[in-house]
Structures are given as structure tokens and as C-alpha cells.
PDB file of N, CA and C in Angstrom:
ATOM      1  N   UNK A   1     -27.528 -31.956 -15.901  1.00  0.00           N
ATOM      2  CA  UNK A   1     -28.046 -30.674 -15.425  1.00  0.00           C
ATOM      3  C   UNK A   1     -27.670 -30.435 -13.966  1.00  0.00           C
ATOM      4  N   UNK A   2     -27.520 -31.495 -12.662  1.00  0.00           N
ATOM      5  CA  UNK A   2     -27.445 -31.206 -11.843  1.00  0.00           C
ATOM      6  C   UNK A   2     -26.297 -30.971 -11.149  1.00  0.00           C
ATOM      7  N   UNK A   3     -25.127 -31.572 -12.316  1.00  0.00           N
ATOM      8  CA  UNK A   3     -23.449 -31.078 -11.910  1.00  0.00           C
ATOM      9  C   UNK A   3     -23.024 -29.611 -12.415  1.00  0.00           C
ATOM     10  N   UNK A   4     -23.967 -29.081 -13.687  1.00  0.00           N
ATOM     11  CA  UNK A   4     -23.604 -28.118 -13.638  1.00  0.00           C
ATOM     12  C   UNK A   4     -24.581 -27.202 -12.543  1.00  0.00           C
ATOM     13  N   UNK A   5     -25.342 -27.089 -11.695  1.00  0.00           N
ATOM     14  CA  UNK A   5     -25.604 -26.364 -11.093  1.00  0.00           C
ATOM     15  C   UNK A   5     -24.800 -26.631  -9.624  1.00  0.00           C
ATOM     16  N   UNK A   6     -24.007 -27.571  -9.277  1.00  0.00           N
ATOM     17  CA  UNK A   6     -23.362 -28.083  -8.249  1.00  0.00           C
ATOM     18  C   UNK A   6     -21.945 -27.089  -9.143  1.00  0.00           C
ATOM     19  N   UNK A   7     -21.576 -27.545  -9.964  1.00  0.00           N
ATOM     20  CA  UNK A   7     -20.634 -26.297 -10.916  1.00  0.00           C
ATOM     21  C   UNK A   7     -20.579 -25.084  -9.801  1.00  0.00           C
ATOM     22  N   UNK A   8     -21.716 -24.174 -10.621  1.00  0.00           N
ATOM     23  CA  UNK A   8     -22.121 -23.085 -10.220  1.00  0.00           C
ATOM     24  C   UNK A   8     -22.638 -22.729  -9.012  1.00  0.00           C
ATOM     25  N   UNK A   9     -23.012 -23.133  -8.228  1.00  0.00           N
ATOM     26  CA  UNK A   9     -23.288 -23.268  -6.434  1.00  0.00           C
ATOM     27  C   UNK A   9     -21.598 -23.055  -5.777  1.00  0.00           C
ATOM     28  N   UNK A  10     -20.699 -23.849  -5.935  1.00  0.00           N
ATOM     29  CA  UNK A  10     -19.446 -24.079  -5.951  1.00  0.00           C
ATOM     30  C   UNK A  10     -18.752 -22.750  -6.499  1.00  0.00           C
ATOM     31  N   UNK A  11     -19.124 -22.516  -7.129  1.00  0.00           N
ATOM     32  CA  UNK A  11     -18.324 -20.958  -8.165  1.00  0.00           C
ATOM     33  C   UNK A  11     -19.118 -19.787  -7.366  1.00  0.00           C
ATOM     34  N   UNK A  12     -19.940 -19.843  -7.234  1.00  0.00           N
ATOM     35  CA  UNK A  12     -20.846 -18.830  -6.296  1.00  0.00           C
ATOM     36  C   UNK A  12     -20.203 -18.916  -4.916  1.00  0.00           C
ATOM     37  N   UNK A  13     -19.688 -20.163  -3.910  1.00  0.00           N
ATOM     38  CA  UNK A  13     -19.314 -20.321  -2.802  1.00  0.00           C
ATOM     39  C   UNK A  13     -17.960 -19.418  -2.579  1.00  0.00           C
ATOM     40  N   UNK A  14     -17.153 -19.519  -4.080  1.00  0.00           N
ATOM     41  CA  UNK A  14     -15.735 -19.380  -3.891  1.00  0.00           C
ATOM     42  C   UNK A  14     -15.838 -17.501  -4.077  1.00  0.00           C
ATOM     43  N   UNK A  15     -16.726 -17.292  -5.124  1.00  0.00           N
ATOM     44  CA  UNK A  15     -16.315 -15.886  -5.036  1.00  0.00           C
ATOM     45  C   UNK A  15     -17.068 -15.085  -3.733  1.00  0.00           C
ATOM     46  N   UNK A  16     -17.791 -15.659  -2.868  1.00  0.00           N
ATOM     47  CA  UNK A  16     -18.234 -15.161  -1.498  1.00  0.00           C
ATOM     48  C   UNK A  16     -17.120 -15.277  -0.806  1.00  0.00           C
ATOM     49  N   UNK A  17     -16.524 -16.373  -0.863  1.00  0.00           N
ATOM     50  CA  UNK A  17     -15.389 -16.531   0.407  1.00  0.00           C
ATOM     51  C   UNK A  17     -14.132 -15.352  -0.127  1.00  0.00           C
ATOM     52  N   UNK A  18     -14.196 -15.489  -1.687  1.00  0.00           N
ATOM     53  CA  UNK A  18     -12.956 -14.358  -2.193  1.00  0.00           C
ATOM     54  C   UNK A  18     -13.312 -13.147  -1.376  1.00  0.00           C
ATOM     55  N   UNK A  19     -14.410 -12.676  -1.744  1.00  0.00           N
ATOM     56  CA  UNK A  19     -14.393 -11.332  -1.235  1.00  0.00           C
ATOM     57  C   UNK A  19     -14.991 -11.177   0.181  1.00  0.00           C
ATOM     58  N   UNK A  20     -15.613 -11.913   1.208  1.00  0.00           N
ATOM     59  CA  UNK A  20     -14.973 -12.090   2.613  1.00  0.00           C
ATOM     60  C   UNK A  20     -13.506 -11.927   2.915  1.00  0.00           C
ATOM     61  N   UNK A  21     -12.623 -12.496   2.625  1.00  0.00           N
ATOM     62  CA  UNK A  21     -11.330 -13.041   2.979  1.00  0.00           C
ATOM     63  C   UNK A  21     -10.723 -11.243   2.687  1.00  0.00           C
ATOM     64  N   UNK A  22     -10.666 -10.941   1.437  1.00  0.00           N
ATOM     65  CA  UNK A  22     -10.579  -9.458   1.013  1.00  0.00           C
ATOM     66  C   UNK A  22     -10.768  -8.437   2.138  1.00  0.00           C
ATOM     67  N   UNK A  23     -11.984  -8.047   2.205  1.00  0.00           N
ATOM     68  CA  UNK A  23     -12.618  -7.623   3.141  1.00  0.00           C
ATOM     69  C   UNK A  23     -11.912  -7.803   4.544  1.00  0.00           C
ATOM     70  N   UNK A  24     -12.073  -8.853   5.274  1.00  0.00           N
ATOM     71  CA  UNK A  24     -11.644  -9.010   6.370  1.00  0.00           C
ATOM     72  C   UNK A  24      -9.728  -8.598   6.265  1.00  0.00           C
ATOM     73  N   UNK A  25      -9.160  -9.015   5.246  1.00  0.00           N
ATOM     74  CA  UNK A  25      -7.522  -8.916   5.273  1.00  0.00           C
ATOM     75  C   UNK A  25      -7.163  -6.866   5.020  1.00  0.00           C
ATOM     76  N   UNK A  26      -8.203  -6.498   4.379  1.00  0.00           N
ATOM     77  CA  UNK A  26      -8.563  -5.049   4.240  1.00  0.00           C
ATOM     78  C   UNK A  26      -8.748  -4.211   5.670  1.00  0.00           C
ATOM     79  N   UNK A  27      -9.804  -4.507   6.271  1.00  0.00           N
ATOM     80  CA  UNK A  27     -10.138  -4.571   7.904  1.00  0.00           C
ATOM     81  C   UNK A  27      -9.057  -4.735   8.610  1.00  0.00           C
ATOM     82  N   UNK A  28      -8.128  -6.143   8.621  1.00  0.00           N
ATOM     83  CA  UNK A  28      -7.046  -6.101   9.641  1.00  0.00           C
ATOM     84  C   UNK A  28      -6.299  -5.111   9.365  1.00  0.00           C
ATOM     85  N   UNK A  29      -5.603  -4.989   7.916  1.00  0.00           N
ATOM     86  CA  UNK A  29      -4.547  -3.940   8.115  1.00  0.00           C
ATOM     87  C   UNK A  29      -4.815  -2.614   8.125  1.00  0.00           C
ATOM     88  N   UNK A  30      -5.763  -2.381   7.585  1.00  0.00           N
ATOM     89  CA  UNK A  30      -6.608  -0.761   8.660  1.00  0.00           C
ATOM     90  C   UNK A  30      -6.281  -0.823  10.143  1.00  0.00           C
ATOM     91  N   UNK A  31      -6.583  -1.376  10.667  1.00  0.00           N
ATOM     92  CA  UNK A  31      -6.712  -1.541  12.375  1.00  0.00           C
ATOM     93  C   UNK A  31      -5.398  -1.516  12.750  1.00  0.00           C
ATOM     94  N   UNK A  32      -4.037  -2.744  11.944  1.00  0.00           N
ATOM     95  CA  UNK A  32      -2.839  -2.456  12.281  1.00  0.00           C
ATOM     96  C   UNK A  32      -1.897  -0.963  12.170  1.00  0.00           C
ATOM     97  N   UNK A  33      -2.614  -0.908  10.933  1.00  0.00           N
ATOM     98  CA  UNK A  33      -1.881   1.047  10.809  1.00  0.00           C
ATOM     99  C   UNK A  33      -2.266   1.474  11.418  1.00  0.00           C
ATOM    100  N   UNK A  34      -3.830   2.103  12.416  1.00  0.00           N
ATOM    101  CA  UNK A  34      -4.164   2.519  13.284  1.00  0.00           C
ATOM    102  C   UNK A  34      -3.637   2.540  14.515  1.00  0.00           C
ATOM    103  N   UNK A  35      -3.288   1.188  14.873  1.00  0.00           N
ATOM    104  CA  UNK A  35      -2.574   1.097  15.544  1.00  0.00           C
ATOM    105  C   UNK A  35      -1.465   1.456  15.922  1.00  0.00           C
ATOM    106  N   UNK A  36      -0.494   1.363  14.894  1.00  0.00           N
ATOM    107  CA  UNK A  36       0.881   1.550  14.515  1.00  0.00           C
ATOM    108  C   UNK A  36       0.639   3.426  15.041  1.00  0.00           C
ATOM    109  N   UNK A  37       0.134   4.057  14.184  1.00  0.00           N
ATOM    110  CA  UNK A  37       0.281   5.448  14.205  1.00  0.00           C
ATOM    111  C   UNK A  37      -0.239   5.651  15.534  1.00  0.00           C
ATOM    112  N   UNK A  38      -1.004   5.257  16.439  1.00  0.00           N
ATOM    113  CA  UNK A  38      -1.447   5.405  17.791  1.00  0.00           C
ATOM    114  C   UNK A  38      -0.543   5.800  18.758  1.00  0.00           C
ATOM    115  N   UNK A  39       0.670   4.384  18.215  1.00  0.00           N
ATOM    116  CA  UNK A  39       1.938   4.436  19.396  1.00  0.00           C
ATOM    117  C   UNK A  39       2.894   5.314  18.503  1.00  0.00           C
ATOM    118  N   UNK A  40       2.690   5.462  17.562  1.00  0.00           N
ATOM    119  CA  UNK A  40       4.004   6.654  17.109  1.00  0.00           C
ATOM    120  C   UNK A  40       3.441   8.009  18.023  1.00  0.00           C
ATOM    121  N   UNK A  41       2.313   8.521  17.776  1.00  0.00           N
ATOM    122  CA  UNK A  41       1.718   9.577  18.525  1.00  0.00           C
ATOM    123  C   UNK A  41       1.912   9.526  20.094  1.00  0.00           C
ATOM    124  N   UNK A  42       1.593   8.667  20.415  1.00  0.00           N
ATOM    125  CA  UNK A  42       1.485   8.047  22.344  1.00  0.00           C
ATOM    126  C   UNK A  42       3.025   8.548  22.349  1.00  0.00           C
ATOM    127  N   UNK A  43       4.230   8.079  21.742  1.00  0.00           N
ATOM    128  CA  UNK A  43       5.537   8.084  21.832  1.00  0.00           C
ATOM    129  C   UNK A  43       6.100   9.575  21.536  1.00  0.00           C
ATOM    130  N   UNK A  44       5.098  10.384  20.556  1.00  0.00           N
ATOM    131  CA  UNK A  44       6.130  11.155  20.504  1.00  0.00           C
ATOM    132  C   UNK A  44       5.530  12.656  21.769  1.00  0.00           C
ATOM    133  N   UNK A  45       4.185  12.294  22.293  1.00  0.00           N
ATOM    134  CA  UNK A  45       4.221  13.289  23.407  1.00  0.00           C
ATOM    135  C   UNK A  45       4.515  13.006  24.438  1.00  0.00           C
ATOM    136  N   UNK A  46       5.460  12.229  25.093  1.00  0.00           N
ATOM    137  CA  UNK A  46       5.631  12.017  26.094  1.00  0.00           C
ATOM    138  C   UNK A  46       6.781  12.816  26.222  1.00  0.00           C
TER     139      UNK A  46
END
């Protein structure tokens, strides 16, 4: 009984970190396109 709840504790750990990791890799490349289009704009009124 107590490996399968070490099982499942473990399976519970991984799909938190899945969708952290998601999330956060979602987040960065938002911020990089933001970015990106920032300096296309900055660049093209000068």
C-alpha cells in the first residue's frame, strides 16, 4: 500500500513540475516577442 501511494505522490510531483515548466517556457517566449517587436518599433521611428 505504501509504494503505491509513493507511486502516486511521485506522479502528482511530475505533472506539477510539467505544467510549471509549461507555464514558465510560455511566459519566457511572450516576453521575448515583446521584446523583439519593442526594438522593431524603437527602430523603425527613428
Amino acid at each position: 500500500m505504501k509504494k503505491m501511494n509513493i507511486i502516486l505522490i511521485g506522479f502528482f510531483l511530475l505533472e506539477t513540475l510539467e505544467n510549471l515548466y509549461t507555464t514558465y517556457v510560455e511566459c519566457s517566449l511572450k516576453q521575448i516577442f515583446l521584446d523583439k517587436t519593442q526594438k522593431i518599433f524603437k527602430a523603425n521611428r527613428k
